[in-house]
C-alpha atoms as a PDB file:
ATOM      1  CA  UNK A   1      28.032  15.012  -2.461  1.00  0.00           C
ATOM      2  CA  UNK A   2      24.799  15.270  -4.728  1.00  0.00           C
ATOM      3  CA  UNK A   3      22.755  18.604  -4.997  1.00  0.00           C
ATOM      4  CA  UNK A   4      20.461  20.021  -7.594  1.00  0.00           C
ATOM      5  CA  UNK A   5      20.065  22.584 -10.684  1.00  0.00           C
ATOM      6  CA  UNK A   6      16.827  24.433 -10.954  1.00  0.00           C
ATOM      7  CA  UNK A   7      15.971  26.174 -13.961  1.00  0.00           C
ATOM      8  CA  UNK A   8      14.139  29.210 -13.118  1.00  0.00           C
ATOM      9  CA  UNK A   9      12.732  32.081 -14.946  1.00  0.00           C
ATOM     10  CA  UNK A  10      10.548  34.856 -15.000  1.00  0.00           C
ATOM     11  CA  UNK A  11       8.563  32.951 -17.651  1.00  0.00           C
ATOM     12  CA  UNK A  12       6.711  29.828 -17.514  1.00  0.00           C
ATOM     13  CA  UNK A  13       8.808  27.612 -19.289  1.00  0.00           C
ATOM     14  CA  UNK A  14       7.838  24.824 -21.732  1.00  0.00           C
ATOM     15  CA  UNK A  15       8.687  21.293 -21.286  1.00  0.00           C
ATOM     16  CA  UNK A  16      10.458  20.793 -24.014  1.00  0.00           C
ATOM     17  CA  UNK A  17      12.744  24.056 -22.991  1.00  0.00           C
ATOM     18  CA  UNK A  18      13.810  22.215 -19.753  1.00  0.00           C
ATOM     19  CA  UNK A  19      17.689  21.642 -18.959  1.00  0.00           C
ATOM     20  CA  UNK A  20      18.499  18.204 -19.473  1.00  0.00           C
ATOM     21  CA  UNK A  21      22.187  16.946 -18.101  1.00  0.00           C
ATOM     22  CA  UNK A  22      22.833  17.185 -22.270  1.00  0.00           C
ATOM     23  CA  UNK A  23      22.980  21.112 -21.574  1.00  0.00           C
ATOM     24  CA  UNK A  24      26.334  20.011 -19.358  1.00  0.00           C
ATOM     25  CA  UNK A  25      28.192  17.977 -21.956  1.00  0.00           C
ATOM     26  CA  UNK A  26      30.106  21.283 -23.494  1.00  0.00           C
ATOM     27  CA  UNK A  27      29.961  23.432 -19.892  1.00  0.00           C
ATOM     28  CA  UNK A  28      33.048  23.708 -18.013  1.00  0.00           C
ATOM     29  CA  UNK A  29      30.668  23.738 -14.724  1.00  0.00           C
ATOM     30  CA  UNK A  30      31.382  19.463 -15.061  1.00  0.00           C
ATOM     31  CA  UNK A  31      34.867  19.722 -14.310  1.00  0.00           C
ATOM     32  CA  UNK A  32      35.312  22.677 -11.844  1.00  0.00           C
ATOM     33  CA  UNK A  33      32.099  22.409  -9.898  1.00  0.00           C
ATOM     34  CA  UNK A  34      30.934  18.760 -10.754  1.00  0.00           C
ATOM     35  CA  UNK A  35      31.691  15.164 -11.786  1.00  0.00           C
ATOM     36  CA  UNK A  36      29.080  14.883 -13.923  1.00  0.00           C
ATOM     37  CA  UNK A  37      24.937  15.544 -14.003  1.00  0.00           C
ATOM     38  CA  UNK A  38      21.980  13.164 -14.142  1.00  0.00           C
ATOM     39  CA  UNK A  39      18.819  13.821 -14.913  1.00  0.00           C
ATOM     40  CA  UNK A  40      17.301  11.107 -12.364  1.00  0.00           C
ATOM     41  CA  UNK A  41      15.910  12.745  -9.909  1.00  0.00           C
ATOM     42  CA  UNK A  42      12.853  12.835  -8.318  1.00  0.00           C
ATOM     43  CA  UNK A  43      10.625  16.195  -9.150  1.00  0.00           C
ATOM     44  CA  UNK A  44       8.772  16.613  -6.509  1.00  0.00           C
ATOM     45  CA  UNK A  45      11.115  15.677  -3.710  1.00  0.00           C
ATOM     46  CA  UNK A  46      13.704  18.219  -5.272  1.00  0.00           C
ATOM     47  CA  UNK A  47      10.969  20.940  -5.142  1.00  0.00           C
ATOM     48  CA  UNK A  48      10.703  19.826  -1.506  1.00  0.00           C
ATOM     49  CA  UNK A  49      13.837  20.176  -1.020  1.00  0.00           C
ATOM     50  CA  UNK A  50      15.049  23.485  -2.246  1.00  0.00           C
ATOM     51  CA  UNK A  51      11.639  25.071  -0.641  1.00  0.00           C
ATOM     52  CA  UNK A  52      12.542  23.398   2.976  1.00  0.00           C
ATOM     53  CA  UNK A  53      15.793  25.420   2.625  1.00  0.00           C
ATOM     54  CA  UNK A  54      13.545  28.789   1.088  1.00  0.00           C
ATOM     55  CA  UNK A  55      10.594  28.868   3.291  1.00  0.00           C
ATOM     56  CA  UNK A  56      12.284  29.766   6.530  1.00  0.00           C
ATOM     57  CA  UNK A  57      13.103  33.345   5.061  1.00  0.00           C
ATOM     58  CA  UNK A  58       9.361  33.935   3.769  1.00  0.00           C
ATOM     59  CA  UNK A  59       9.714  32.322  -0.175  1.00  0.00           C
ATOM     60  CA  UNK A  60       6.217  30.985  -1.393  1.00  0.00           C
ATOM     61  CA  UNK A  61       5.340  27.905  -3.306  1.00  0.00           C
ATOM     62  CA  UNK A  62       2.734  27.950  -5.748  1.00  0.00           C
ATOM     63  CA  UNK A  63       2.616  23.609  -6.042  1.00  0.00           C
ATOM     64  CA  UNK A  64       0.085  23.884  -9.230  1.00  0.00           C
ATOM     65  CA  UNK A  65       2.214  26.563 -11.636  1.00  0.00           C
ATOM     66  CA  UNK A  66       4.991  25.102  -9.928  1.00  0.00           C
ATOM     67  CA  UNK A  67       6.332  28.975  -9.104  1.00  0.00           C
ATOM     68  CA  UNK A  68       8.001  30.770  -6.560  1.00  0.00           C
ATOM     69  CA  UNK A  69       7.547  34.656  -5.234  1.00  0.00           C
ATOM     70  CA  UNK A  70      11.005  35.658  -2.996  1.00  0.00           C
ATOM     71  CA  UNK A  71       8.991  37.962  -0.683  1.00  0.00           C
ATOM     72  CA  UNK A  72      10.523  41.904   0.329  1.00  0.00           C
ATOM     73  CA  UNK A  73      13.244  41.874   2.669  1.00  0.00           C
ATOM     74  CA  UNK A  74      14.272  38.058   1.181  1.00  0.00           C
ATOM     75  CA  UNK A  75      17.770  38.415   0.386  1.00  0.00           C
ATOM     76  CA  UNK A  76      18.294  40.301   4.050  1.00  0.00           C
ATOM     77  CA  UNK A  77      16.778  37.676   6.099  1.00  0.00           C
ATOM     78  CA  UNK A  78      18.744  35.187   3.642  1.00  0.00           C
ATOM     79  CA  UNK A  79      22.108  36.316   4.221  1.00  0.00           C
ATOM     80  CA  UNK A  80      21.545  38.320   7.859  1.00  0.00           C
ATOM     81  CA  UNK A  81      23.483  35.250   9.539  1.00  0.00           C
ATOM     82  CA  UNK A  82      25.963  34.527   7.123  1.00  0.00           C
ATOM     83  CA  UNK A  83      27.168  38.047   7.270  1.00  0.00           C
ATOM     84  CA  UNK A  84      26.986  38.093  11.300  1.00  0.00           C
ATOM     85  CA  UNK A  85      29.362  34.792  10.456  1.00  0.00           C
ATOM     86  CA  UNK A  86      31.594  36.695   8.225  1.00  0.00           C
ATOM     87  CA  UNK A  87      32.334  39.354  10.281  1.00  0.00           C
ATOM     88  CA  UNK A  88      33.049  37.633  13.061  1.00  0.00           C
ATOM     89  CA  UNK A  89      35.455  35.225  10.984  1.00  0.00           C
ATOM     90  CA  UNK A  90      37.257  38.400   9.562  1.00  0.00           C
ATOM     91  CA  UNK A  91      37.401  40.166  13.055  1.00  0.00           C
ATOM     92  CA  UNK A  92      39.174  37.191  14.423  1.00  0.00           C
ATOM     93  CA  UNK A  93      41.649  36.316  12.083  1.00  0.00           C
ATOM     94  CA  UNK A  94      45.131  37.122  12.146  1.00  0.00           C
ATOM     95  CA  UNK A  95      46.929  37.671   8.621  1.00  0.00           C
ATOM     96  CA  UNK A  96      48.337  34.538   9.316  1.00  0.00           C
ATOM     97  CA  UNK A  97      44.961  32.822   9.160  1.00  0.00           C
ATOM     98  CA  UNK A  98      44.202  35.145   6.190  1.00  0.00           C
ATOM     99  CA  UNK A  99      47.253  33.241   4.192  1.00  0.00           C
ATOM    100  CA  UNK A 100      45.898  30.068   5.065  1.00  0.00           C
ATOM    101  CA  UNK A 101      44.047  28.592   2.148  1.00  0.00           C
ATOM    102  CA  UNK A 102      41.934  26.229   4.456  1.00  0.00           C
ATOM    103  CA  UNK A 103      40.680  29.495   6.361  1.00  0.00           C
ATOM    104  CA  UNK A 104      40.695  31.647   3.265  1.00  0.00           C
ATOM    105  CA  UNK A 105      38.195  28.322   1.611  1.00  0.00           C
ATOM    106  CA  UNK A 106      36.550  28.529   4.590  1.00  0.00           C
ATOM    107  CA  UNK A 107      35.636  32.315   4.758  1.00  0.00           C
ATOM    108  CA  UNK A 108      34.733  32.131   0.889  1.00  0.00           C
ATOM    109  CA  UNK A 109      32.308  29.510   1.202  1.00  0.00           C
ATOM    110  CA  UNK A 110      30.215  31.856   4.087  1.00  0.00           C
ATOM    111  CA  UNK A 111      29.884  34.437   0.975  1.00  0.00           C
ATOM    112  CA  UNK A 112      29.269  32.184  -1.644  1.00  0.00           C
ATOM    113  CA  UNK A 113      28.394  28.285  -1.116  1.00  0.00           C
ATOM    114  CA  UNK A 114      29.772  26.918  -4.354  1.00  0.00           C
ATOM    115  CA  UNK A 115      28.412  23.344  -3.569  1.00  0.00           C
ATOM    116  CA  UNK A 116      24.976  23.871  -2.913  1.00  0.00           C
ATOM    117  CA  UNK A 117      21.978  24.418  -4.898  1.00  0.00           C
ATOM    118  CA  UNK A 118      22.532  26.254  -8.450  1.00  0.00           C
ATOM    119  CA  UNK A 119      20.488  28.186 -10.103  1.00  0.00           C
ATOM    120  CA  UNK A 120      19.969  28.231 -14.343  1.00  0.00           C
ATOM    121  CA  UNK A 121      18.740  31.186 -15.825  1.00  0.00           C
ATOM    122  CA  UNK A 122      20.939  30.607 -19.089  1.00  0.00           C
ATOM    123  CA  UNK A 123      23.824  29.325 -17.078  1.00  0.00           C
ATOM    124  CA  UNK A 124      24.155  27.616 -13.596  1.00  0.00           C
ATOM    125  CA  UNK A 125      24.779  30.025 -11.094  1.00  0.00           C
ATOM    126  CA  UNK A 126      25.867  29.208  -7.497  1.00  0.00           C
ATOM    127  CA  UNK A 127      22.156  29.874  -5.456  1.00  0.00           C
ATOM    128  CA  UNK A 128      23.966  32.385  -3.610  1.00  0.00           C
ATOM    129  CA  UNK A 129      24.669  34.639  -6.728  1.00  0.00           C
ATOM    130  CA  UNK A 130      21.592  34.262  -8.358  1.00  0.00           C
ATOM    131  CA  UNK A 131      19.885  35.498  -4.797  1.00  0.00           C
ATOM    132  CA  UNK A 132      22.069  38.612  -4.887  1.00  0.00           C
ATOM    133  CA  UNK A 133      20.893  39.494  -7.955  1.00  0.00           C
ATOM    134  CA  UNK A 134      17.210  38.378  -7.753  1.00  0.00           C
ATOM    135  CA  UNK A 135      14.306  40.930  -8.091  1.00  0.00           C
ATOM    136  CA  UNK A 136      12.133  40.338  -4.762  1.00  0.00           C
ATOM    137  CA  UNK A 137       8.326  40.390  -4.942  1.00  0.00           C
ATOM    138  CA  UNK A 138       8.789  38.564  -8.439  1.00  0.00           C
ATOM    139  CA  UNK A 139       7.517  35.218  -9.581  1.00  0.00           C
ATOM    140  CA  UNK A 140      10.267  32.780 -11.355  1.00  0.00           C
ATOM    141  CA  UNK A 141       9.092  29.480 -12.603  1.00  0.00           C
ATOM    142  CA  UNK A 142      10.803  26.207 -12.047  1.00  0.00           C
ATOM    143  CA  UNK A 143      11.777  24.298 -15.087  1.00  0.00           C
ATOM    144  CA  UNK A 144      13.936  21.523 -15.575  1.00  0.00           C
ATOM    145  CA  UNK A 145      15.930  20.064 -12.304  1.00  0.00           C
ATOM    146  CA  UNK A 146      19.009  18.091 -12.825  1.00  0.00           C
ATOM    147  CA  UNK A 147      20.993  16.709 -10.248  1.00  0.00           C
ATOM    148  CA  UNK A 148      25.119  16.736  -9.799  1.00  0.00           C
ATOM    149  CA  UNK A 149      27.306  14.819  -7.778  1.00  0.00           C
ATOM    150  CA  UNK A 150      30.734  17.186  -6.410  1.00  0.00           C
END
């Protein structure tokens, strides 16, 4: 399964600050979350991407700054059905299915989705953490994008 790193911060970042898949060689996140990392991807279509999974809970796109604004009330719409999901999961197991580790896997990855989109700031974070922690209303800039294969 391939997905993507965005480098994001609050700053506009310079080209030559982008992540590179050399930023990977010495990071235990090839290893316990990936295979390896590439840099061949296709800019544009990643930006695509990650938006078309964004937009439906209000995040903007500025195309020219190549920026993003996660809008009040983001992180709630985000994670409103995941967390009708997790309840629901929880309410109907039994501690039997709570000693399973394919159910246990199963109710961590509604929390946290550790093979999806990550997030570098000044380390990859899962998408999911770096939304929890977020500041809404705020503009992040995308840098470098490098792809990784799980």
């Amino acid at each position: 399964m391939h997905s993507r790193i965005f480098q994001l911060s609050d700053e506009k970042i310079n080209k030559d600050d982008f992540i590179t898949e050399e930023n990977f060689y010495e990071d235990s996140f090839i290893g316990s979350v990936a295979d390896y990392v590439s840099d061949n991807i296709d800019r544009k279509e990643d930006i695509k991407w990650l938006m078309s999974c964004l937009e439906p809970y209000g995040v903007k796109l500025d195309k020219e700054e190549e920026s993003i604004v996660f809008p009040k009330g983001f992180k709630q719409r985000y994670f409103e059905e995941r967390f009708k999901k997790f309840k629901e999961t929880v309410n109907g197991m039994t501690l039997n299915d709570f000693c399973d580790s394919i159910k246990a896997w199963q109710l961590s990855q509604i929390i946290e989705k550790k093979f999806d989109f990550y997030i570098y700031v000044s380390y990859p974070q899962p998408l999911d953490d770096f939304i929890r922690d977020l500041e809404e209303e705020k503009k992040y800039f995308i840098g470098g994008i490098v792809d990784y294969h799980a």
